[in-house]
PDB file of N, CA and C in Angstrom:
ATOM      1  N   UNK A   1     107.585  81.895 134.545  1.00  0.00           N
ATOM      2  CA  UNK A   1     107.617  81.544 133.132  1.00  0.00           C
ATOM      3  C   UNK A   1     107.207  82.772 132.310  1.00  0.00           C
ATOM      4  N   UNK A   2     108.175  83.420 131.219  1.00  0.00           N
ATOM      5  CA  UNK A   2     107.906  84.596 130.526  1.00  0.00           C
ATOM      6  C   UNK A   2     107.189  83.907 128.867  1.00  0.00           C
ATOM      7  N   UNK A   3     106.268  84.856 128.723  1.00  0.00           N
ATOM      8  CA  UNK A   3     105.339  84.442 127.705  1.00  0.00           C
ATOM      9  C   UNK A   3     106.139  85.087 126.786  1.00  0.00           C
ATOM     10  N   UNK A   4     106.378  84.443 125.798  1.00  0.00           N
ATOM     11  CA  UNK A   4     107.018  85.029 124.370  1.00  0.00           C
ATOM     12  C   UNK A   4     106.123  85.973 123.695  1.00  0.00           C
ATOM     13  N   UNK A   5     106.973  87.078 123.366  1.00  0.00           N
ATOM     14  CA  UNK A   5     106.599  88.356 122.569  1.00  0.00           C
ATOM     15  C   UNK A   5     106.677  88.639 120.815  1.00  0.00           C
ATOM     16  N   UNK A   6     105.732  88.785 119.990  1.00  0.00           N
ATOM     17  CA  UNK A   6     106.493  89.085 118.593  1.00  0.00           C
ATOM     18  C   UNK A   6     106.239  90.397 118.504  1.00  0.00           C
ATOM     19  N   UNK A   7     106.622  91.150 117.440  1.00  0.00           N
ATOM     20  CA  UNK A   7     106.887  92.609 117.258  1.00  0.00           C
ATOM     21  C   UNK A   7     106.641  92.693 116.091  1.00  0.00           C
ATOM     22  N   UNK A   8     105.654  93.391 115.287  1.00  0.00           N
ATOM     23  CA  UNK A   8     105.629  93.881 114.248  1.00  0.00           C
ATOM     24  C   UNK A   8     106.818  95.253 113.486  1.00  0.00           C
ATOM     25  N   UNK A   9     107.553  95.404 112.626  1.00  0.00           N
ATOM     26  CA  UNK A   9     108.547  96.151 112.178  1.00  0.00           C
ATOM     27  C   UNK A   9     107.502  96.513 111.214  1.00  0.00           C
ATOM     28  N   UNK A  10     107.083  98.027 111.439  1.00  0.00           N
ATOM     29  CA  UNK A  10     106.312  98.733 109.747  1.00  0.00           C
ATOM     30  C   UNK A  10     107.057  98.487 108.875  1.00  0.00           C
ATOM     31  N   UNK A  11     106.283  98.797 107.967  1.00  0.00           N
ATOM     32  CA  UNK A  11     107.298  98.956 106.410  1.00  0.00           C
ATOM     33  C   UNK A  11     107.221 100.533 106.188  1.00  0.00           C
ATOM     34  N   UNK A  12     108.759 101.124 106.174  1.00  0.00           N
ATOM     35  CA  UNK A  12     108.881 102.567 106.453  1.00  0.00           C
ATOM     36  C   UNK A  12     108.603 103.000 105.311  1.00  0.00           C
ATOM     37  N   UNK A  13     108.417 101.892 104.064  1.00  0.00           N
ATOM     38  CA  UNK A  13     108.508 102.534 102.628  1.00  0.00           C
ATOM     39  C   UNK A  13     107.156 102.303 101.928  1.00  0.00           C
ATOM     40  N   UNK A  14     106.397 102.540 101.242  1.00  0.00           N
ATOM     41  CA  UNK A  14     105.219 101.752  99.785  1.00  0.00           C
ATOM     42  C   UNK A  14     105.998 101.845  98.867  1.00  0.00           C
ATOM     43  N   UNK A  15     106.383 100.977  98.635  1.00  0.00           N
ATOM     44  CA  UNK A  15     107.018 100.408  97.251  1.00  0.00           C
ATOM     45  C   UNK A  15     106.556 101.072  95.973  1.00  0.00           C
ATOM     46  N   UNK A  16     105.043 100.448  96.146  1.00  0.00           N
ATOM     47  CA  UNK A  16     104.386 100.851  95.165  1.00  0.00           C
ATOM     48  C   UNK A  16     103.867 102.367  94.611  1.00  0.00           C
ATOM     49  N   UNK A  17     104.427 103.262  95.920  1.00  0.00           N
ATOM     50  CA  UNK A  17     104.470 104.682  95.811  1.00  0.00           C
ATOM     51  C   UNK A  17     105.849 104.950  95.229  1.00  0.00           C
ATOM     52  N   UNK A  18     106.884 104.215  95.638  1.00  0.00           N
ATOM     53  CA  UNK A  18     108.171 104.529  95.206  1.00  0.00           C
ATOM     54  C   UNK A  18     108.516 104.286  93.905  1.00  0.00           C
ATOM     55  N   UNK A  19     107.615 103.216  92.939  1.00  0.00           N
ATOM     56  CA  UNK A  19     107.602 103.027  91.696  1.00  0.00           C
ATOM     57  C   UNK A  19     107.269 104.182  91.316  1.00  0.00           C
ATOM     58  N   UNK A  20     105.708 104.555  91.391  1.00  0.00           N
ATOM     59  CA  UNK A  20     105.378 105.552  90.965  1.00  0.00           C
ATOM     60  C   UNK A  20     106.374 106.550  90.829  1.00  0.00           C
ATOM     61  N   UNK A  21     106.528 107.279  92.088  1.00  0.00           N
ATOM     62  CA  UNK A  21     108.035 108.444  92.061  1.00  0.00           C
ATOM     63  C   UNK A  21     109.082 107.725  91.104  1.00  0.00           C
ATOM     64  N   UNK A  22     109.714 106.949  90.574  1.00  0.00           N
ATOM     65  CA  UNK A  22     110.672 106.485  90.464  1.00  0.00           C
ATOM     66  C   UNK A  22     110.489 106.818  88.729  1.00  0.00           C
ATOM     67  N   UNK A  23     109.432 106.384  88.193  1.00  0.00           N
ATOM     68  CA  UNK A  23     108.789 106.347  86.466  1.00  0.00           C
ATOM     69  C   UNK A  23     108.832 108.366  86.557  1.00  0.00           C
ATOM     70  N   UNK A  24     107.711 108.932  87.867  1.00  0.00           N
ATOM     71  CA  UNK A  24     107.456 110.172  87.274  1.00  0.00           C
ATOM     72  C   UNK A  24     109.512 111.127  87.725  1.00  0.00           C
ATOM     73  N   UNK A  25     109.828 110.924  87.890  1.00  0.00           N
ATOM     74  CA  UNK A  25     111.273 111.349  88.237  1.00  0.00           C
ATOM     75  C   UNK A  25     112.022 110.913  86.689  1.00  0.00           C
ATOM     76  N   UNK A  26     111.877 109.858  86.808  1.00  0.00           N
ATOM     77  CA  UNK A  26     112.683 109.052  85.211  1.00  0.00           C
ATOM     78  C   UNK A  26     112.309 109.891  83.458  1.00  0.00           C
ATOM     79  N   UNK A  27     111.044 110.327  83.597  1.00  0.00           N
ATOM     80  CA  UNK A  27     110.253 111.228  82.454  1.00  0.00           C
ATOM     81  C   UNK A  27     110.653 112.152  82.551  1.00  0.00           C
ATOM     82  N   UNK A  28     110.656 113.155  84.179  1.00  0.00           N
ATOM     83  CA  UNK A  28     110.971 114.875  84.044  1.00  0.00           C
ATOM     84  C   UNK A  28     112.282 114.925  84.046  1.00  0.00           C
ATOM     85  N   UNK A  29     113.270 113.809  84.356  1.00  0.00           N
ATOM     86  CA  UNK A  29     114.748 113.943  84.174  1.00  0.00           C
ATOM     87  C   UNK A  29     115.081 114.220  82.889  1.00  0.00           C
ATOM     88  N   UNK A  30     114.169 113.010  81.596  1.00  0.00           N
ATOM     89  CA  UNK A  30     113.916 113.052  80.423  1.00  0.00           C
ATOM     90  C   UNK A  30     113.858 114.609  79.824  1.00  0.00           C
ATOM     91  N   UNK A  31     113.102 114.859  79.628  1.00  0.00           N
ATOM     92  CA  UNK A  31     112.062 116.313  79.653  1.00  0.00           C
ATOM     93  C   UNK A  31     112.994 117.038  79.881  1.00  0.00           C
ATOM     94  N   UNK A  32     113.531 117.260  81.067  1.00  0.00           N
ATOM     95  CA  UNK A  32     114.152 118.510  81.269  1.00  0.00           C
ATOM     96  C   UNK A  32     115.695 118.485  80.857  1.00  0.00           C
ATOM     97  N   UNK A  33     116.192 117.459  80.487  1.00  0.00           N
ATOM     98  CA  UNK A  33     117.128 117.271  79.462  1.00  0.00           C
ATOM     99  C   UNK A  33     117.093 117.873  78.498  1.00  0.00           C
ATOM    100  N   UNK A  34     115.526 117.380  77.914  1.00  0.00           N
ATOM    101  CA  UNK A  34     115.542 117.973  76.559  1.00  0.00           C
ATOM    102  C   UNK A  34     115.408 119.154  76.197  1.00  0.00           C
ATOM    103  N   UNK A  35     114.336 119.575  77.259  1.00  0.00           N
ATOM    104  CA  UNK A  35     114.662 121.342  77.137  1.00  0.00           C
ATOM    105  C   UNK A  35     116.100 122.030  77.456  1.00  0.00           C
ATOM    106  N   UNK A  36     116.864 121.475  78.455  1.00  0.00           N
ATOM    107  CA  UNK A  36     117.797 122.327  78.873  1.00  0.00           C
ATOM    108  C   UNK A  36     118.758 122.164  77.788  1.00  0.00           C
ATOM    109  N   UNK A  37     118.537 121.485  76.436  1.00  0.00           N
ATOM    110  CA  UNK A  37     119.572 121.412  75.924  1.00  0.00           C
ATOM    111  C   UNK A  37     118.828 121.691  74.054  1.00  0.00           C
ATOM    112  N   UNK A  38     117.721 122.279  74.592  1.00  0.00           N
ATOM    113  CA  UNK A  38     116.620 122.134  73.418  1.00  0.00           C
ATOM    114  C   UNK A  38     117.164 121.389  72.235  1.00  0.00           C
ATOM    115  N   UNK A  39     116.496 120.155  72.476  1.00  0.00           N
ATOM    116  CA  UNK A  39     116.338 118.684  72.094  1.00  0.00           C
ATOM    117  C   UNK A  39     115.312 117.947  72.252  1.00  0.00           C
ATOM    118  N   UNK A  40     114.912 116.863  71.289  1.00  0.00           N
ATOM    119  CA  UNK A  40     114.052 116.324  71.561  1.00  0.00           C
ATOM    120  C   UNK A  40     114.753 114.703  70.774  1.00  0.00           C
ATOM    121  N   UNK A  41     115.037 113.799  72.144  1.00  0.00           N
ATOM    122  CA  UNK A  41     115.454 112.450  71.745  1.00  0.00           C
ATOM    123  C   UNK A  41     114.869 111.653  71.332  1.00  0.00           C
ATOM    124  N   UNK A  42     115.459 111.177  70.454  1.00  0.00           N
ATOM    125  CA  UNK A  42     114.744 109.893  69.455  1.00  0.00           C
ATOM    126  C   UNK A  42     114.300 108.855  70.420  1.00  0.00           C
ATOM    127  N   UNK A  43     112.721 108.086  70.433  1.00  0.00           N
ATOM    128  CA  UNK A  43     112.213 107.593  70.885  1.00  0.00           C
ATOM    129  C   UNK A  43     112.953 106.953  71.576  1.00  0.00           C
ATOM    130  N   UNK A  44     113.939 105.974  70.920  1.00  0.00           N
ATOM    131  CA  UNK A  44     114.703 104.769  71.523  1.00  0.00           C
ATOM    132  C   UNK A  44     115.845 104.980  72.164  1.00  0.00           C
ATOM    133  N   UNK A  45     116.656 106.415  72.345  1.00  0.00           N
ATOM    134  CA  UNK A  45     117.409 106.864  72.975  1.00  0.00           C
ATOM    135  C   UNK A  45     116.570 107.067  73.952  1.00  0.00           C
ATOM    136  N   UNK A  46     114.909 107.757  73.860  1.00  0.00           N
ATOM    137  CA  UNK A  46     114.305 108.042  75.568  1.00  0.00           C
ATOM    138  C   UNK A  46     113.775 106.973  76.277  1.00  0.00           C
ATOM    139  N   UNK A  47     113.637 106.089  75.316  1.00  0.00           N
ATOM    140  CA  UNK A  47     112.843 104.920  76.288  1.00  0.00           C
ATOM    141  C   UNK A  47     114.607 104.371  77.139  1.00  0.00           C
ATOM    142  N   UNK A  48     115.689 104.472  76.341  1.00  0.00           N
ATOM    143  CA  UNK A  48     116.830 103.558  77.195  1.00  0.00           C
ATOM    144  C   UNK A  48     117.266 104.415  78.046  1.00  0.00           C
ATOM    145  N   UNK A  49     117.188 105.847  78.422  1.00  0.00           N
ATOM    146  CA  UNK A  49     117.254 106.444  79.242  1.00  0.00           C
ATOM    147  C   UNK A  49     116.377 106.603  80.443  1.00  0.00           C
ATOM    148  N   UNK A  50     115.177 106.760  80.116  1.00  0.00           N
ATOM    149  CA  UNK A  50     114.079 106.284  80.754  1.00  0.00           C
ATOM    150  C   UNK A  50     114.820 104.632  82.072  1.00  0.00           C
ATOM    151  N   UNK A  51     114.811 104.122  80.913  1.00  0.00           N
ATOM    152  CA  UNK A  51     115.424 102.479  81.546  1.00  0.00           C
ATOM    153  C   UNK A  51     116.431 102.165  82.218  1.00  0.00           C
ATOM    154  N   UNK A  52     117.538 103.398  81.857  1.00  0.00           N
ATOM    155  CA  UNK A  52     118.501 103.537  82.848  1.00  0.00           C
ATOM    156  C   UNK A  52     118.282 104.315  84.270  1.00  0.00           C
ATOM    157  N   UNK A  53     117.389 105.478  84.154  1.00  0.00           N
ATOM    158  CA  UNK A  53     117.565 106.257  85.276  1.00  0.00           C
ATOM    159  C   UNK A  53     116.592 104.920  86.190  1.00  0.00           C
ATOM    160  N   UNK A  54     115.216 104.678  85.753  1.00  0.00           N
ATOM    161  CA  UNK A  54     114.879 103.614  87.072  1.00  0.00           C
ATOM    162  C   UNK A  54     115.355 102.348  87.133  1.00  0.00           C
ATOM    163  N   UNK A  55     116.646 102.126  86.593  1.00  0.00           N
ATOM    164  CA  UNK A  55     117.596 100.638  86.955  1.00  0.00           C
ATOM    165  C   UNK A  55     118.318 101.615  88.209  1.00  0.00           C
ATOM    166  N   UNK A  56     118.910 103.013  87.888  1.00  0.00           N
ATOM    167  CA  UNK A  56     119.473 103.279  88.807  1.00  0.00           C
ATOM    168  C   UNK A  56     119.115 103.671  90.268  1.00  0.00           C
ATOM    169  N   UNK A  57     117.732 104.261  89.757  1.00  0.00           N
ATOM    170  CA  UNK A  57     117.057 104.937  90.947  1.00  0.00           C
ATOM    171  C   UNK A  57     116.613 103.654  92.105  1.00  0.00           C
ATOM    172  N   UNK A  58     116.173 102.289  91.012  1.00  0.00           N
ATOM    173  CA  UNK A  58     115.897 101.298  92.034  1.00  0.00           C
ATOM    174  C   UNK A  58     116.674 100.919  93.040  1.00  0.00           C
ATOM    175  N   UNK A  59     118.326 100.751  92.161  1.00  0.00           N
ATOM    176  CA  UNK A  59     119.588 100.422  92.761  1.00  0.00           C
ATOM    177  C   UNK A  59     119.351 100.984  94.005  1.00  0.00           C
ATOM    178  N   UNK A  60     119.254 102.275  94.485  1.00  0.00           N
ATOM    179  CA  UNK A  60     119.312 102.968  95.360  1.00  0.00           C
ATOM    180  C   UNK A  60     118.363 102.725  96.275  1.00  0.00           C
ATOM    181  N   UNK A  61     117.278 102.819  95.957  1.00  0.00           N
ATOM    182  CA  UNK A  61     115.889 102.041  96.678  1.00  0.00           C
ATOM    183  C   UNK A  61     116.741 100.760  97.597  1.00  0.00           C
ATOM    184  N   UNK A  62     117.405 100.151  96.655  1.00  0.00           N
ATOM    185  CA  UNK A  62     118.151  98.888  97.792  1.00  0.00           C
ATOM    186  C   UNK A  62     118.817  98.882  98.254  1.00  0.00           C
ATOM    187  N   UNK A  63     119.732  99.679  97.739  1.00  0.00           N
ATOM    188  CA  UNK A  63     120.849 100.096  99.171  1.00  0.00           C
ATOM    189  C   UNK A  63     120.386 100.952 100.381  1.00  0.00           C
ATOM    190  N   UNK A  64     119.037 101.759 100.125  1.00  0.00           N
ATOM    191  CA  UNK A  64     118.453 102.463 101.541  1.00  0.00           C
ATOM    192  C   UNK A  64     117.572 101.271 102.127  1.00  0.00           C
ATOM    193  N   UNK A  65     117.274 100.250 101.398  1.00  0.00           N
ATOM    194  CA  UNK A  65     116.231  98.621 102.389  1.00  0.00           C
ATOM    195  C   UNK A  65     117.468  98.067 102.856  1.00  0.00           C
ATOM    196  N   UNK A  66     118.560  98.086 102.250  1.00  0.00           N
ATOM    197  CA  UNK A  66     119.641  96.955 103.264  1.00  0.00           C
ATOM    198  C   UNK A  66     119.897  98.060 104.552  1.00  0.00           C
ATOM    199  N   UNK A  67     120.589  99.104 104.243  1.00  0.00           N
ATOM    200  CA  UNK A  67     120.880 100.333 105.003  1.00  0.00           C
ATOM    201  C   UNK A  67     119.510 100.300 106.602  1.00  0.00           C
ATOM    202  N   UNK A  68     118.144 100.193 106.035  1.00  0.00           N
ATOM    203  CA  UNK A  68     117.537 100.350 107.118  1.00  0.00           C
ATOM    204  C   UNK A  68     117.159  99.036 107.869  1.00  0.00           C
ATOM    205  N   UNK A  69     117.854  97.404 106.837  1.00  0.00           N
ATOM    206  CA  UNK A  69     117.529  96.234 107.693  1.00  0.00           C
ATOM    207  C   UNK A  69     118.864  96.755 108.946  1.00  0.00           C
ATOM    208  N   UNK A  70     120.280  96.982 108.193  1.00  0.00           N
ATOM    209  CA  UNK A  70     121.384  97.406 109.205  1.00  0.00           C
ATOM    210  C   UNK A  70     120.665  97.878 110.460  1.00  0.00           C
ATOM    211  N   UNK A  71     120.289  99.470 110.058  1.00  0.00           N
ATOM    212  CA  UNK A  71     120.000 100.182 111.217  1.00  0.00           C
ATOM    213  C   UNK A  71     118.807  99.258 112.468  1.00  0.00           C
ATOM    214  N   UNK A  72     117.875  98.940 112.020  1.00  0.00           N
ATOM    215  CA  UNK A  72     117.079  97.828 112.878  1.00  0.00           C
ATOM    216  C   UNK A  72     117.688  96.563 113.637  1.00  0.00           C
ATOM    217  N   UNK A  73     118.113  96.190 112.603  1.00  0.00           N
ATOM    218  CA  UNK A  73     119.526  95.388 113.519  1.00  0.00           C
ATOM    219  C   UNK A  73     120.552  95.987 114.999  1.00  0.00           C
ATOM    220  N   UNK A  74     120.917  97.017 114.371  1.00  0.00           N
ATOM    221  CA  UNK A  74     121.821  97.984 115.883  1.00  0.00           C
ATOM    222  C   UNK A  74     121.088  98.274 116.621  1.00  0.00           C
ATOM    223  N   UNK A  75     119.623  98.765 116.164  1.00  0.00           N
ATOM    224  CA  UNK A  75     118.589  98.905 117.186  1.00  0.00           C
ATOM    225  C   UNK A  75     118.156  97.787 118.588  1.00  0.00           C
ATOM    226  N   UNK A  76     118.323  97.072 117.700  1.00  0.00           N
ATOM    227  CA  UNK A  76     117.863  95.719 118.372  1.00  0.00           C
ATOM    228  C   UNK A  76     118.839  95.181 119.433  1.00  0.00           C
ATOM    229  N   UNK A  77     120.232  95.404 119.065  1.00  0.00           N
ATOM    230  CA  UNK A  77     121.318  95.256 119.855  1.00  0.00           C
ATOM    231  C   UNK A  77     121.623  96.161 120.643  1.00  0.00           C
ATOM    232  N   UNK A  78     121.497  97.392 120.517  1.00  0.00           N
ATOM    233  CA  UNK A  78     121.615  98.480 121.306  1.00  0.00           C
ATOM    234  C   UNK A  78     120.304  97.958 122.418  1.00  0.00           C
ATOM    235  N   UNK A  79     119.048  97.855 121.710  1.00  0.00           N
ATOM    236  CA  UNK A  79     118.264  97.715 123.174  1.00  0.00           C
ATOM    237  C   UNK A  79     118.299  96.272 124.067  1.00  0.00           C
ATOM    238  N   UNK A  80     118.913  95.529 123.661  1.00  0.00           N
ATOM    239  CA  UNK A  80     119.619  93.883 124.317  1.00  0.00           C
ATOM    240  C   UNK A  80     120.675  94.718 125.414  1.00  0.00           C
ATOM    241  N   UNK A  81     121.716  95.318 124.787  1.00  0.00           N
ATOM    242  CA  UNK A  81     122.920  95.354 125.563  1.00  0.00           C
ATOM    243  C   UNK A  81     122.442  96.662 126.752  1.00  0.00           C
ATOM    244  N   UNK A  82     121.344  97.625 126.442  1.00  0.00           N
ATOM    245  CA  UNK A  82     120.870  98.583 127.439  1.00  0.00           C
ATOM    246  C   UNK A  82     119.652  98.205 128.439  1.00  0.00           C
ATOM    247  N   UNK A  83     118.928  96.867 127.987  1.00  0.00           N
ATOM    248  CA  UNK A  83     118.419  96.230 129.002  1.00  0.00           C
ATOM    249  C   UNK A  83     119.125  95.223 129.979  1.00  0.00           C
ATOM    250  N   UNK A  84     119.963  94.506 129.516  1.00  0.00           N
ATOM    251  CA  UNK A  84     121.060  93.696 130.279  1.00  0.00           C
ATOM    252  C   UNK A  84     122.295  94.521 131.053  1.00  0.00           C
ATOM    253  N   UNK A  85     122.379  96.260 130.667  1.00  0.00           N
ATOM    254  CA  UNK A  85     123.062  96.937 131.385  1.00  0.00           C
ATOM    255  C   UNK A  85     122.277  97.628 132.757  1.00  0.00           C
ATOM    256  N   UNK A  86     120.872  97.868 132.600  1.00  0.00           N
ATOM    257  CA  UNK A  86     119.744  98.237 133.672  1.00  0.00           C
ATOM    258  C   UNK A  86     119.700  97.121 134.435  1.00  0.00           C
ATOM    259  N   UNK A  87     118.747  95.817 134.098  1.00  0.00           N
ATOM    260  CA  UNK A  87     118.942  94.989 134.980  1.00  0.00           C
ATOM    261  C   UNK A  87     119.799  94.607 135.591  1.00  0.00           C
ATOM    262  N   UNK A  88     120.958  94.397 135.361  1.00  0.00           N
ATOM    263  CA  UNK A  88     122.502  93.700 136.092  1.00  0.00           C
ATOM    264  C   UNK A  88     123.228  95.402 136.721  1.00  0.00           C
ATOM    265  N   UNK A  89     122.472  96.316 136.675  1.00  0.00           N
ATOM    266  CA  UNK A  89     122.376  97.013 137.996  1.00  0.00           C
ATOM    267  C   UNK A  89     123.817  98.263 137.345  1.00  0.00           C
ATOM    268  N   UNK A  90     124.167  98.239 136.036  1.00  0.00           N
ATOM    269  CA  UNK A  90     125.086  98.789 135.419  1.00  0.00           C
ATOM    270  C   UNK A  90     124.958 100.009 134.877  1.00  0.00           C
TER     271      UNK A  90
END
């Protein structure tokens, strides 16, 4: 009789670090806009820019969490189909 196993999966990411990066990235994108084009945008043009770059930057944040549920997934199947190829002597 085999005793059942669970497995902890880390969390490869802190979120809450990735916010952070995500706001200070969203400001110096800001910023260096404005210098590279010496400008300085009207509040409400920077706050909706601001608002766009971390709608987008998040976007991305989720397509690399689905991307790495994928990869854990193949993992998981890759090591099913390479233990059932060892044991059955293959």
């Amino acid at each position: 009789m085999s005793e059942e196993k669970t497995i902890t999966i880390k969390r490869s990411v802190d979120l809450n670090i990735v916010g952070d990066n995500i706001l200070d990235i969203a400001d110096f994108t800001v910023e260096k806009y404005e210098f590279r084009n010496d400008t300085t945008l009207a509040p409400e043009v920077r706050e909706a820019a601001i608002a766009a770059i971390r709608q987008a930057l998040w976007a991305r944040v989720e397509e690399l969490r689905l991307k790495r549920a994928q990869i854990l997934a193949g993992m998981f199947e890759l090591a099913d189909e390479t233990a059932k190829r060892v044991a059955e002597g293959g």
